[in-house]
Protein backbone atom coordinates (compact mmCIF):
# COMPACT_ATOMS: atom_id res chain seq x y z
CA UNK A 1 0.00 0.00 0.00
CA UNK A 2 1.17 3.35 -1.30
CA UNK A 3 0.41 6.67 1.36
CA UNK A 4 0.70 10.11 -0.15
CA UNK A 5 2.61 11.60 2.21
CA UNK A 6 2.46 15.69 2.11
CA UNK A 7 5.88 17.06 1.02
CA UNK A 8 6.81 18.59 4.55
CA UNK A 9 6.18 15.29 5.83
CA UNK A 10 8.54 13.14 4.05
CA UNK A 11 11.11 16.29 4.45
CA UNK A 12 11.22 15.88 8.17
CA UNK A 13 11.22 11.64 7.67
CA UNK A 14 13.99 11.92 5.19
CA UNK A 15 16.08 14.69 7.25
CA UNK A 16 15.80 12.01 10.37
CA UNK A 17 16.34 8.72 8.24
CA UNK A 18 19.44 10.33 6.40
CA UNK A 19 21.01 11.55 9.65
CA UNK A 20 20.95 7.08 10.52
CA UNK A 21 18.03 7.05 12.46
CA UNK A 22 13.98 5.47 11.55
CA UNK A 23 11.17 8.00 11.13
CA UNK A 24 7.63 6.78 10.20
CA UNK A 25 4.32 8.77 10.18
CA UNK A 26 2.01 7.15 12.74
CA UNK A 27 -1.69 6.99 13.98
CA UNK A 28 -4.34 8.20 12.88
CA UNK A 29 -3.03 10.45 9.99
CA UNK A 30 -2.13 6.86 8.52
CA UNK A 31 -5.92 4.86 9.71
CA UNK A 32 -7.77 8.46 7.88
CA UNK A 33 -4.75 8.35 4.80
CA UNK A 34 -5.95 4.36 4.51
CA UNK A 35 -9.88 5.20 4.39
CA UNK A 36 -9.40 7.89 1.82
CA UNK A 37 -9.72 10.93 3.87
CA UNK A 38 -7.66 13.90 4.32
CA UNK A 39 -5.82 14.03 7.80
CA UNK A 40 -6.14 16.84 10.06
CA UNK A 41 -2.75 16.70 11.28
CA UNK A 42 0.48 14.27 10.62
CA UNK A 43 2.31 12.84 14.08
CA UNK A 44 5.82 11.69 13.36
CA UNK A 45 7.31 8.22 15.35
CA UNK A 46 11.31 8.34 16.01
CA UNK A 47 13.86 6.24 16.81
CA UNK A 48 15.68 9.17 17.48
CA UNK A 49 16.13 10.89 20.73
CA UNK A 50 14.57 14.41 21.57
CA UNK A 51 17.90 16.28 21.35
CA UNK A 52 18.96 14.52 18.43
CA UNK A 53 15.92 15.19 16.86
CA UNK A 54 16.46 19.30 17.77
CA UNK A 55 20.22 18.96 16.45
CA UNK A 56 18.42 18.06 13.00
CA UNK A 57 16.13 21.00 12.72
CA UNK A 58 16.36 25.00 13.12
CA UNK A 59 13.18 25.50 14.48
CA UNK A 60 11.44 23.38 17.13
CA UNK A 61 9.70 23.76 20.54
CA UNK A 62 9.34 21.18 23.33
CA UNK A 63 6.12 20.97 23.33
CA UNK A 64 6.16 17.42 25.29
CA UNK A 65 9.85 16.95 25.77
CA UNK A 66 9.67 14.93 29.07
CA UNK A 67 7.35 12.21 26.76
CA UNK A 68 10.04 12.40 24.03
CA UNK A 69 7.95 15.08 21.96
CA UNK A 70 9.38 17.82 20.02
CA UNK A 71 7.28 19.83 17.64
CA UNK A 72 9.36 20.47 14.27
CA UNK A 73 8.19 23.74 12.64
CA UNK A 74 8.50 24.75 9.13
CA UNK A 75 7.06 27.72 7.73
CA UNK A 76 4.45 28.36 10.56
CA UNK A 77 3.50 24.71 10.64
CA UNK A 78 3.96 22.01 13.24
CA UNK A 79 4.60 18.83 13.28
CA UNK A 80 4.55 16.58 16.15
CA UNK A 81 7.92 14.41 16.39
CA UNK A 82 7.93 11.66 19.33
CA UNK A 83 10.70 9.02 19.99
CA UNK A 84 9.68 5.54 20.16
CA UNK A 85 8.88 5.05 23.79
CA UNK A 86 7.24 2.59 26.22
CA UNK A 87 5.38 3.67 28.74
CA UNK A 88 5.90 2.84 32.28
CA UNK A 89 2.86 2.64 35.15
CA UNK A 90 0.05 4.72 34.79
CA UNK A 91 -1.63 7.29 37.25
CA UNK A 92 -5.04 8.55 37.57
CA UNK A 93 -6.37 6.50 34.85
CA UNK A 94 -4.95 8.68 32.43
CA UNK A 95 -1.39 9.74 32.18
CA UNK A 96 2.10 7.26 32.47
CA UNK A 97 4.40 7.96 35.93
CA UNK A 98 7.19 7.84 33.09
CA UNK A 99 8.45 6.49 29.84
CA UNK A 100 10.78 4.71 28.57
CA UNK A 101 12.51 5.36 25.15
CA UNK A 102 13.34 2.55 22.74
CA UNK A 103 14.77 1.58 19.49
CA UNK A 104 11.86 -0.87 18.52
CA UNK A 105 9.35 0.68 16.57
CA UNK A 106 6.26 -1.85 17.32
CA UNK A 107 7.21 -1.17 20.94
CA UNK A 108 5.77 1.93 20.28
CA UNK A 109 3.07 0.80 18.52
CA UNK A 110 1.72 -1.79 21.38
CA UNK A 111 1.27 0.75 23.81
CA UNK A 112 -1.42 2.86 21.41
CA UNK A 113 -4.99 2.46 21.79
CA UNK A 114 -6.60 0.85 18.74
CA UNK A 115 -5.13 -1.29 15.95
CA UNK A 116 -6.42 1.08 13.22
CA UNK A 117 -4.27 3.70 15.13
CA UNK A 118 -1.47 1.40 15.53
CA UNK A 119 -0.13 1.59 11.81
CA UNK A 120 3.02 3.48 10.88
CA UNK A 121 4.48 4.45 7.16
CA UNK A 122 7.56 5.76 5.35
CA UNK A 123 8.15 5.78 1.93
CA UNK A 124 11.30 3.00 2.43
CA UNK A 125 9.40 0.34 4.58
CA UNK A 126 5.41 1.11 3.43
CA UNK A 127 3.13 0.11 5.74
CA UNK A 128 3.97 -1.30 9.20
CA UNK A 129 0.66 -3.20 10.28
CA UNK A 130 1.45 -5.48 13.38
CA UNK A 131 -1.49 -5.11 15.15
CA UNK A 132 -3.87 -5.66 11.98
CA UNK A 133 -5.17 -2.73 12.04
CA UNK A 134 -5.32 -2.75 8.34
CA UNK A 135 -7.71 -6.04 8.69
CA UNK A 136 -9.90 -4.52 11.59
CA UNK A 137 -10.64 -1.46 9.04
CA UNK A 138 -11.74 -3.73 6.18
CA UNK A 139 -14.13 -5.61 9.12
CA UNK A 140 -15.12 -2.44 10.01
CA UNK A 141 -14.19 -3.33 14.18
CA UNK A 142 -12.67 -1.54 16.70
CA UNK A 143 -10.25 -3.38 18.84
CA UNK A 144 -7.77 -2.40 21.42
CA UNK A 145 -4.43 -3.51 20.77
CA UNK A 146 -3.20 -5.95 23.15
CA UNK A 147 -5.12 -6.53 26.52
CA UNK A 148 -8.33 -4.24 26.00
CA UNK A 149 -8.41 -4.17 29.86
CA UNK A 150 -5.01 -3.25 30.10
CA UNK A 151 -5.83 -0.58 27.72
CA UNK A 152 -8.47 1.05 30.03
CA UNK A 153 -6.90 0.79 33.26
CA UNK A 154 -3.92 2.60 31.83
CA UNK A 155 -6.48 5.80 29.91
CA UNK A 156 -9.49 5.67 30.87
CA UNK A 157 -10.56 8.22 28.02
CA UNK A 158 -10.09 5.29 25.98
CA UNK A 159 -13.04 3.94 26.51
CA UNK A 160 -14.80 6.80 25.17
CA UNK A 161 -12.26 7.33 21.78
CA UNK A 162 -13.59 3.79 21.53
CA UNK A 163 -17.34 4.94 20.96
CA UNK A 164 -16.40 7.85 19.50
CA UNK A 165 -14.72 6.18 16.88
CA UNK A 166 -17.04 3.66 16.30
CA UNK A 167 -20.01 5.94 15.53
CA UNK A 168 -17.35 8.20 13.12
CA UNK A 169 -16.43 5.18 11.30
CA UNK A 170 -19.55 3.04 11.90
CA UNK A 171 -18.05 0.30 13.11
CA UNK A 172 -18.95 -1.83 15.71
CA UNK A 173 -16.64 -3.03 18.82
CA UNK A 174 -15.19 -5.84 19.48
CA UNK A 175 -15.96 -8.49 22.10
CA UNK A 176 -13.24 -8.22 24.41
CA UNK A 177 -12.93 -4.69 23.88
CA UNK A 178 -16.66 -4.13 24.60
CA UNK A 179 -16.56 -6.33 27.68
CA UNK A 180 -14.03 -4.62 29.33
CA UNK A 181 -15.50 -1.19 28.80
CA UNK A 182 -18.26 -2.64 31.08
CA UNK A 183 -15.92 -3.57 33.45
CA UNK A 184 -13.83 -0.30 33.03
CA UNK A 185 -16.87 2.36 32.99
CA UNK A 186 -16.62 4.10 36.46
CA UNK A 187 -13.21 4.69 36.15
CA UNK A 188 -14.23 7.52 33.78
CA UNK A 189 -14.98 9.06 36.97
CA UNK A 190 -10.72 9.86 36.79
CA UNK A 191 -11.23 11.82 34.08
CA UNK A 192 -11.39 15.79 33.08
CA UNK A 193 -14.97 17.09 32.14
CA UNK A 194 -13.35 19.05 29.41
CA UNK A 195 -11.82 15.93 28.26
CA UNK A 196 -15.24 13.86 28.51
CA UNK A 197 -16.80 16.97 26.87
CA UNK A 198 -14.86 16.77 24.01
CA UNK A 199 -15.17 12.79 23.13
CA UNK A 200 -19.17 13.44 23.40
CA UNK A 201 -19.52 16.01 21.01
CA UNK A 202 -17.31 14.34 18.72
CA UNK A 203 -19.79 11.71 19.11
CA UNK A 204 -22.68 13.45 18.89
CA UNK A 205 -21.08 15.07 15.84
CA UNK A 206 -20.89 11.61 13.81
CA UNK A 207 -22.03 10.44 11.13
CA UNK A 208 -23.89 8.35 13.85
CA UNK A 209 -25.18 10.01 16.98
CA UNK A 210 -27.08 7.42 18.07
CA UNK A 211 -24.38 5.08 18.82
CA UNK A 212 -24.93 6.84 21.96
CA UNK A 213 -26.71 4.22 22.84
CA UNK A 214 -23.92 1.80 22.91
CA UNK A 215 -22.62 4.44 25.55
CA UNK A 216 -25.87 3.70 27.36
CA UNK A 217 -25.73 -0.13 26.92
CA UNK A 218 -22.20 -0.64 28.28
CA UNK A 219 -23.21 1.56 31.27
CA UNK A 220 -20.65 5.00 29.86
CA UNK A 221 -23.49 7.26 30.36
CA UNK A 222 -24.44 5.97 33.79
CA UNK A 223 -21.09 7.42 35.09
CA UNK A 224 -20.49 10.81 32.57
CA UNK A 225 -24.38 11.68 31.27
CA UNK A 226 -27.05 9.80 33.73
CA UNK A 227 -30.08 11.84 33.03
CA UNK A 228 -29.98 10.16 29.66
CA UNK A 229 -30.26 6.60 31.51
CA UNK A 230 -33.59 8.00 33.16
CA UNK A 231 -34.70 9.16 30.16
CA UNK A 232 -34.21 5.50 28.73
CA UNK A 233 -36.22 4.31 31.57
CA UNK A 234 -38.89 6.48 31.07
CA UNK A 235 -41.83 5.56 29.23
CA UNK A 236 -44.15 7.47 26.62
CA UNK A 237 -47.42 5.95 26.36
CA UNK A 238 -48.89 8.70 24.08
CA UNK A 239 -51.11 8.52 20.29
CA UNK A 240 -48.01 10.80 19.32
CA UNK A 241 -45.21 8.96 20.68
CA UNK A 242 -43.74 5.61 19.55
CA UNK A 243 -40.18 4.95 21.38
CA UNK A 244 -39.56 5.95 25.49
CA UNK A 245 -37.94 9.25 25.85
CA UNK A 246 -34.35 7.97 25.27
CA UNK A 247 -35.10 6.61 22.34
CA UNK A 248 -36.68 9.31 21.24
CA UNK A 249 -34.05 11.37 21.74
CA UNK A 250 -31.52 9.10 20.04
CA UNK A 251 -33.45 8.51 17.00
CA UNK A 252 -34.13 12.27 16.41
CA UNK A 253 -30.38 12.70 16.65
CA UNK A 254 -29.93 11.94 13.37
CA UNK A 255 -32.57 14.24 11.84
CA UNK A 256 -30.56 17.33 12.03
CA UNK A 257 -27.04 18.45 10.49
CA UNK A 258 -24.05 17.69 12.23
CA UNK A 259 -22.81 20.61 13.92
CA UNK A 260 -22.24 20.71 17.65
CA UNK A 261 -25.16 22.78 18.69
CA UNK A 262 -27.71 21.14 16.92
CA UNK A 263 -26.75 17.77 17.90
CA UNK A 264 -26.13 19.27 21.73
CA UNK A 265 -30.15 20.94 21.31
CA UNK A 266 -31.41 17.59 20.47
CA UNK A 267 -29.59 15.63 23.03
CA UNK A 268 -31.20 17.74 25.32
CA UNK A 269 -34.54 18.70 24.49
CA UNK A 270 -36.52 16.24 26.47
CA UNK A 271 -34.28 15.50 28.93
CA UNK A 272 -36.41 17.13 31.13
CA UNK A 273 -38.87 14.87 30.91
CA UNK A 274 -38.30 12.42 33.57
CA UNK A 275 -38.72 15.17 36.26
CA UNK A 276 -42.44 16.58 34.39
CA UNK A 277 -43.89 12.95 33.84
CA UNK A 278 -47.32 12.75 34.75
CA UNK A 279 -49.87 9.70 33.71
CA UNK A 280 -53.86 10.20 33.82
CA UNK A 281 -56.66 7.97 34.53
CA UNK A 282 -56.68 6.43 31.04
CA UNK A 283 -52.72 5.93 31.66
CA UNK A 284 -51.33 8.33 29.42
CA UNK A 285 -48.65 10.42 30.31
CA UNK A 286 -47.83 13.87 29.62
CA UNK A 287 -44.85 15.99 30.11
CA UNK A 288 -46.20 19.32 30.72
CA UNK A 289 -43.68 22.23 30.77
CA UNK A 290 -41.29 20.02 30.07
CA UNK A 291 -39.37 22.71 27.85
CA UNK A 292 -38.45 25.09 30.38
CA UNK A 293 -37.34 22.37 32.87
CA UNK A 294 -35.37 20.42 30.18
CA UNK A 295 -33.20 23.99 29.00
CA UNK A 296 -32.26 24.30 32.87
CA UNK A 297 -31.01 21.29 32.90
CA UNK A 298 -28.84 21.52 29.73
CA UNK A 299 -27.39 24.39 30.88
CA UNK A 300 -26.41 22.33 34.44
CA UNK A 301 -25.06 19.50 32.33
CA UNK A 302 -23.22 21.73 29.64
CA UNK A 303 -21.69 23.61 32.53
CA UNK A 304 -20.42 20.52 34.61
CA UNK A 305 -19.18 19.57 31.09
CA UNK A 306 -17.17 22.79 30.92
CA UNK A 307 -18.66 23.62 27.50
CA UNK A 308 -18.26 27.51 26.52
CA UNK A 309 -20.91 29.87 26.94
CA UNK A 310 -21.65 30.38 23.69
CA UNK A 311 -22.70 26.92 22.73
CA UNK A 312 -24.86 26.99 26.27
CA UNK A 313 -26.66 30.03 25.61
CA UNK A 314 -27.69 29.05 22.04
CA UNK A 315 -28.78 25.45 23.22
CA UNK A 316 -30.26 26.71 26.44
CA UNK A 317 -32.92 28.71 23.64
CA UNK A 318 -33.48 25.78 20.94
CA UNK A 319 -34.15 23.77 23.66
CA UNK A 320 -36.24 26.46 25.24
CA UNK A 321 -38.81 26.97 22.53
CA UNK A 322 -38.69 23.46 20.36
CA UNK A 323 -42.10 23.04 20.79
CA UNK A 324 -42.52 26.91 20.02
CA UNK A 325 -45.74 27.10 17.87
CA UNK A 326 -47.21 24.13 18.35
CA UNK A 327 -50.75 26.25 19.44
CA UNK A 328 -49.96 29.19 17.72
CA UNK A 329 -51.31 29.78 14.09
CA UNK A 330 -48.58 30.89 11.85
CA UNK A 331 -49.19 34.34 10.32
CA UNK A 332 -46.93 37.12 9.76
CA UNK A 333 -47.37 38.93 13.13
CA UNK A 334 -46.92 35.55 15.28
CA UNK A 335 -43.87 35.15 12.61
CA UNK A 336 -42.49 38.60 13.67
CA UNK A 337 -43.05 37.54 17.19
CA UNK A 338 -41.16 34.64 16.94
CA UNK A 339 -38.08 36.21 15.27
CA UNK A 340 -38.53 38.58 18.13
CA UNK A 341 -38.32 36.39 20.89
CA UNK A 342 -36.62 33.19 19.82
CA UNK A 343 -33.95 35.52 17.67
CA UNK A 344 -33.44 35.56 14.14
CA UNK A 345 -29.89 33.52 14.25
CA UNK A 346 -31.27 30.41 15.32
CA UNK A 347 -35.23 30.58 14.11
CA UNK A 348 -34.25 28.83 11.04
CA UNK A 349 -32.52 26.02 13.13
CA UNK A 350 -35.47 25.74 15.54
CA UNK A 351 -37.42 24.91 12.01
CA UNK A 352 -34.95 22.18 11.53
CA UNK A 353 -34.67 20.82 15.10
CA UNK A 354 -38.39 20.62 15.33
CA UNK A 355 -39.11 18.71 12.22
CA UNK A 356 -36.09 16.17 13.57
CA UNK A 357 -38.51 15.89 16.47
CA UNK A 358 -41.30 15.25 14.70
CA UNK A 359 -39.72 12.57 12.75
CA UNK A 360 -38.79 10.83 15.82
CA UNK A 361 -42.57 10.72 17.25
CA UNK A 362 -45.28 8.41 16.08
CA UNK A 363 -46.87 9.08 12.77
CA UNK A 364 -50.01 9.80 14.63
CA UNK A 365 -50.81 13.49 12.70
CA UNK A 366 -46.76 13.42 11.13
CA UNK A 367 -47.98 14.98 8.06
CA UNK A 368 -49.83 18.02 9.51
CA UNK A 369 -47.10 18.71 12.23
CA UNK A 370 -44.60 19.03 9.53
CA UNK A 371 -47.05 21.44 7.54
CA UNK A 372 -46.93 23.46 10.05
CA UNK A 373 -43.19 23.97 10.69
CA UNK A 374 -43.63 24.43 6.56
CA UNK A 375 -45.85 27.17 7.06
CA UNK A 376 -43.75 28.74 10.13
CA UNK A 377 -40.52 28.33 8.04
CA UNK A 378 -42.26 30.40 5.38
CA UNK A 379 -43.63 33.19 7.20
CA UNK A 380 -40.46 33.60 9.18
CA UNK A 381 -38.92 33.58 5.75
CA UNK A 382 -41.24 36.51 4.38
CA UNK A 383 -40.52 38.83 7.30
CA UNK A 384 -37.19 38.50 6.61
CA UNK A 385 -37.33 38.71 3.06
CA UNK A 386 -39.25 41.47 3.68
CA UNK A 387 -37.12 43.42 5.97
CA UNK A 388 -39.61 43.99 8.68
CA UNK A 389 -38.58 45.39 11.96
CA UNK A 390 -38.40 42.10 14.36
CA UNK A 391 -35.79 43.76 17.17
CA UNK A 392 -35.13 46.91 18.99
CA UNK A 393 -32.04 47.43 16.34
CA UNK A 394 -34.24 47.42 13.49
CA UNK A 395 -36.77 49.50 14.73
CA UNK A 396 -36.60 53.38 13.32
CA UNK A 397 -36.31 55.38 16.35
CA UNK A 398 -33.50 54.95 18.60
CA UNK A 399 -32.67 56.10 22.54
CA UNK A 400 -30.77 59.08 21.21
CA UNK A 401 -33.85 59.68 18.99
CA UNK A 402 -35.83 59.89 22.09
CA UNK A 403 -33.32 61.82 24.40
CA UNK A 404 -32.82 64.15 21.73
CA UNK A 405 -36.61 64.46 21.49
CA UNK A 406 -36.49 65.98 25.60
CA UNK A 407 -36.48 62.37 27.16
CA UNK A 408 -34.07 61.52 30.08
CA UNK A 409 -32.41 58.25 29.82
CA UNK A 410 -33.92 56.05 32.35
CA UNK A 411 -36.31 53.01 32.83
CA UNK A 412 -39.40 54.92 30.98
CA UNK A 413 -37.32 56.01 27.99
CA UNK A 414 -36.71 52.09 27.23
CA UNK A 415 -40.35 51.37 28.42
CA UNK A 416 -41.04 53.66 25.05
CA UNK A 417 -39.34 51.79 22.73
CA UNK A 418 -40.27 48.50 24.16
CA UNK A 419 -43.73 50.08 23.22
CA UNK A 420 -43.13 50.84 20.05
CA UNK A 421 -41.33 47.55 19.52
CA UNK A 422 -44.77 46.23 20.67
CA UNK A 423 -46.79 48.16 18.19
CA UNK A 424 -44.71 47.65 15.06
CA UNK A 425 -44.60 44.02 15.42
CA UNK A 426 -48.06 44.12 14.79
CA UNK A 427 -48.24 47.05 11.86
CA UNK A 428 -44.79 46.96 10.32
CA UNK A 429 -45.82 50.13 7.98
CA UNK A 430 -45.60 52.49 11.10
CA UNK A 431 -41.53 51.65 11.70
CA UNK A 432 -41.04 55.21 10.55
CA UNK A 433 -39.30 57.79 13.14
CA UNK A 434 -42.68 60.03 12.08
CA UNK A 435 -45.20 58.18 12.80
CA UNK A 436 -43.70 56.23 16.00
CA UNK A 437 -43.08 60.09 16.99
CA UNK A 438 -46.67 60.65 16.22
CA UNK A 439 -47.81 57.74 17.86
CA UNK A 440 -46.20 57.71 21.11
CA UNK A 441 -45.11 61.28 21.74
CA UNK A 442 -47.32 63.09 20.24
CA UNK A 443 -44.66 64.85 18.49
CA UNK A 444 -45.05 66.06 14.67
């Protein structure tokens, strides 16, 4: 097998291999180069020693020189160089005491994760595959390499890069592998919630989200996401419902694009549900105001998962309002209204997020719910399209309007233009400065 490796790449292999010493690129730049997709970044494996590596170059940094790695720039760019180590006993469930350089380049490969990350390649020796990771990609398995338990115990984290990469790739996990993540799950308790934040999204951000239930089934989410195992437990007995609230949520994962705050929205729109559940005489349940309590509790859960405000504040609303107009006719003053209070930058992905929800029910009145998001989308659309005033900044009189009018800045003066908000969300004509003037302080 033939690897394209990028020009700067086989510079710094050459430069290493000429001055006597073996250089391979490693990981998972070679697993993504073997699948046909374009690497993000390319790690370098050495036999050579950190120093000896800096003698070679003009410009590196030690950017992990007590682990034997030096980062190689050229032209602005990095490259991660690391000498062929072992490591020694791990701590915390995450990070080696110490290591141990060697000369033996499948040394260094045994101590990786995964076989499909295991897999090293030069231009003089091809492909070095003694893990078979080259056979587990064609089977389309993920399998640690060596003792899976071994694995785990050592990184913890692994056992989450092992669901992550199963629902990026599709592939399913091996036995052993999947047995000793069972085993192995509390000890996620060791790790970082950045760290834990970070493998989620990932796998949220798949090609398949809902491997999160594999997460669920091997008893990850009990230790790093456990209102999603009471939302698995809790049942839905409802004409419009089809699947308990976990599954629910799982399946209508894959209804909307693959961008983190989507996916985040959706994880999280019913998990509020548990905590509303209520069942009538005729045993069905209902969730009321399950909206509101479901965005606090995404906000809770993205905070204890360290995630940045941003992404919080934009979930915390499409979470919020996903059932936004479900008794509201849409016309083009509840359309203004809407852009007014849900905001204009993520309307368009509440559309989207609710129709992944709909999908995800029962097909009890499917076609008619999705009309209706149709017929929101549209309206929402028009007002844009339009240019009609849908915020304070688009309306035609500012505060300095007013104060320069004889107003005093104070509560009252923004009471006014609250007011006149108020009135040209219903009759968009009157956003002039004239006739809000007219209108409101008798002014002409």
């Amino acid at each position: 097998m033939v690897i394209n490796l990028p020009e700067k790449v086989k510079y710094i292999i050459d430069r290493i291999t000429q001055a006597g010493y073996e250089a391979y690129a490693v990981g998972g730049c070679i697993r993504d180069s073997v699948l046909g997709r374009e690497p993000d970044d390319w790690d370098i494996t050495t036999s050579a020693r950190p120093q000896q590596v800096k003698e070679l170059f003009r410009r590196t940094v030690d950017t992990g020189i007590a682990h034997g790695t030096v980062t190689v720039m050229l032209d602005k760019e990095g490259f991660e160089v690391t000498t062929y180590r072992i490591d020694g006993e791990y701590e915390d469930h995450r990070h080696p005491r110490e290591v141990q350089f060697t000369s033996r380049l499948v040394e260094d490969l045994q101590r990786r994760d995964f076989t499909i990350n295991a897999m090293a390649y030069n231009d003089i020796s091809g492909l070095v595959d003694a893990f078979d990771g080259l056979g587990d990609i064609r089977r389309g398995v993920i399998r640690c390499v060596g003792c899976a338990e071994e694995r785990f115990e050592e990184d913890a984290l692994r056992i989450l890069r092992a669901l992550r990469f199963s629902a990026q790739l599709g592939y399913s996990i091996e036995e052993e592998t999947e047995q000793a993540i069972r085993g192995l799950a509390p000890s996620l308790r060791a790790i970082s919630a950045e760290r834990i934040q970070t493998e989620l999204v990932k796998l949220l951000t798949s090609p398949h989200p809902d491997y999160l239930r594999q997460a669920y089934d091997m008893g990850v989410t009990a230790v790093i996401l456990p209102e999603l195992d009471r939302c698995m437990e809790t049942p839905q007995n409802h004409p419009h419902h089809c699947y308990t609230v976990g599954e629910h949520i799982l399946h209508s994962l894959n209804g909307v694009p693959g961008v983190k705050d989507m996916r985040l929205a959706m994880l999280f729109h019913d998990i509020g549900k548990p905590q509303t559940i209520q069942t009538d005489r005729k045993g069905i349940t209902h969730f009321h105001g399950h909206p509101a309590v479901s965005a606090h509790m995404a906000v809770e859960i993205l905070q204890r998962l360290r995630c940045d405000r941003d992404t919080i504040a934009t979930v915390r609303r499409l979470v919020e309002y996903h059932d936004y107009g479900n008794d509201v006719d849409p016309t083009p003053v509840s359309a203004r209204r809407a852009i007014n209070r849900i905001g204009e930058d993520i309307i368009f992905k509440l559309f989207i997020i609710k129709k992944a929800d709909i999908w995800a029910q029962s097909q009890y009145l499917r076609e008619e719910k999705l009309e209706r998001v149709d017929a929101w989308d549209r309206e929402c659309r028009g007002v844009i399209a339009r240019r009609q005033c849908v915020s304070l900044k688009d309306l035609a009189v500012s505060g300095r309007d007013l104060i320069a009018a004889g107003m005093r800045p104070g509560p009252e003066l923004g009471a006014v233009l609250e007011r006149m908000l108020d009135h040209v969300l219903e009759t968009p004509e009157d956003n002039t400065r004239e006739k809000l003037f007219e209108i409101f302080l008798n002014l002409t």
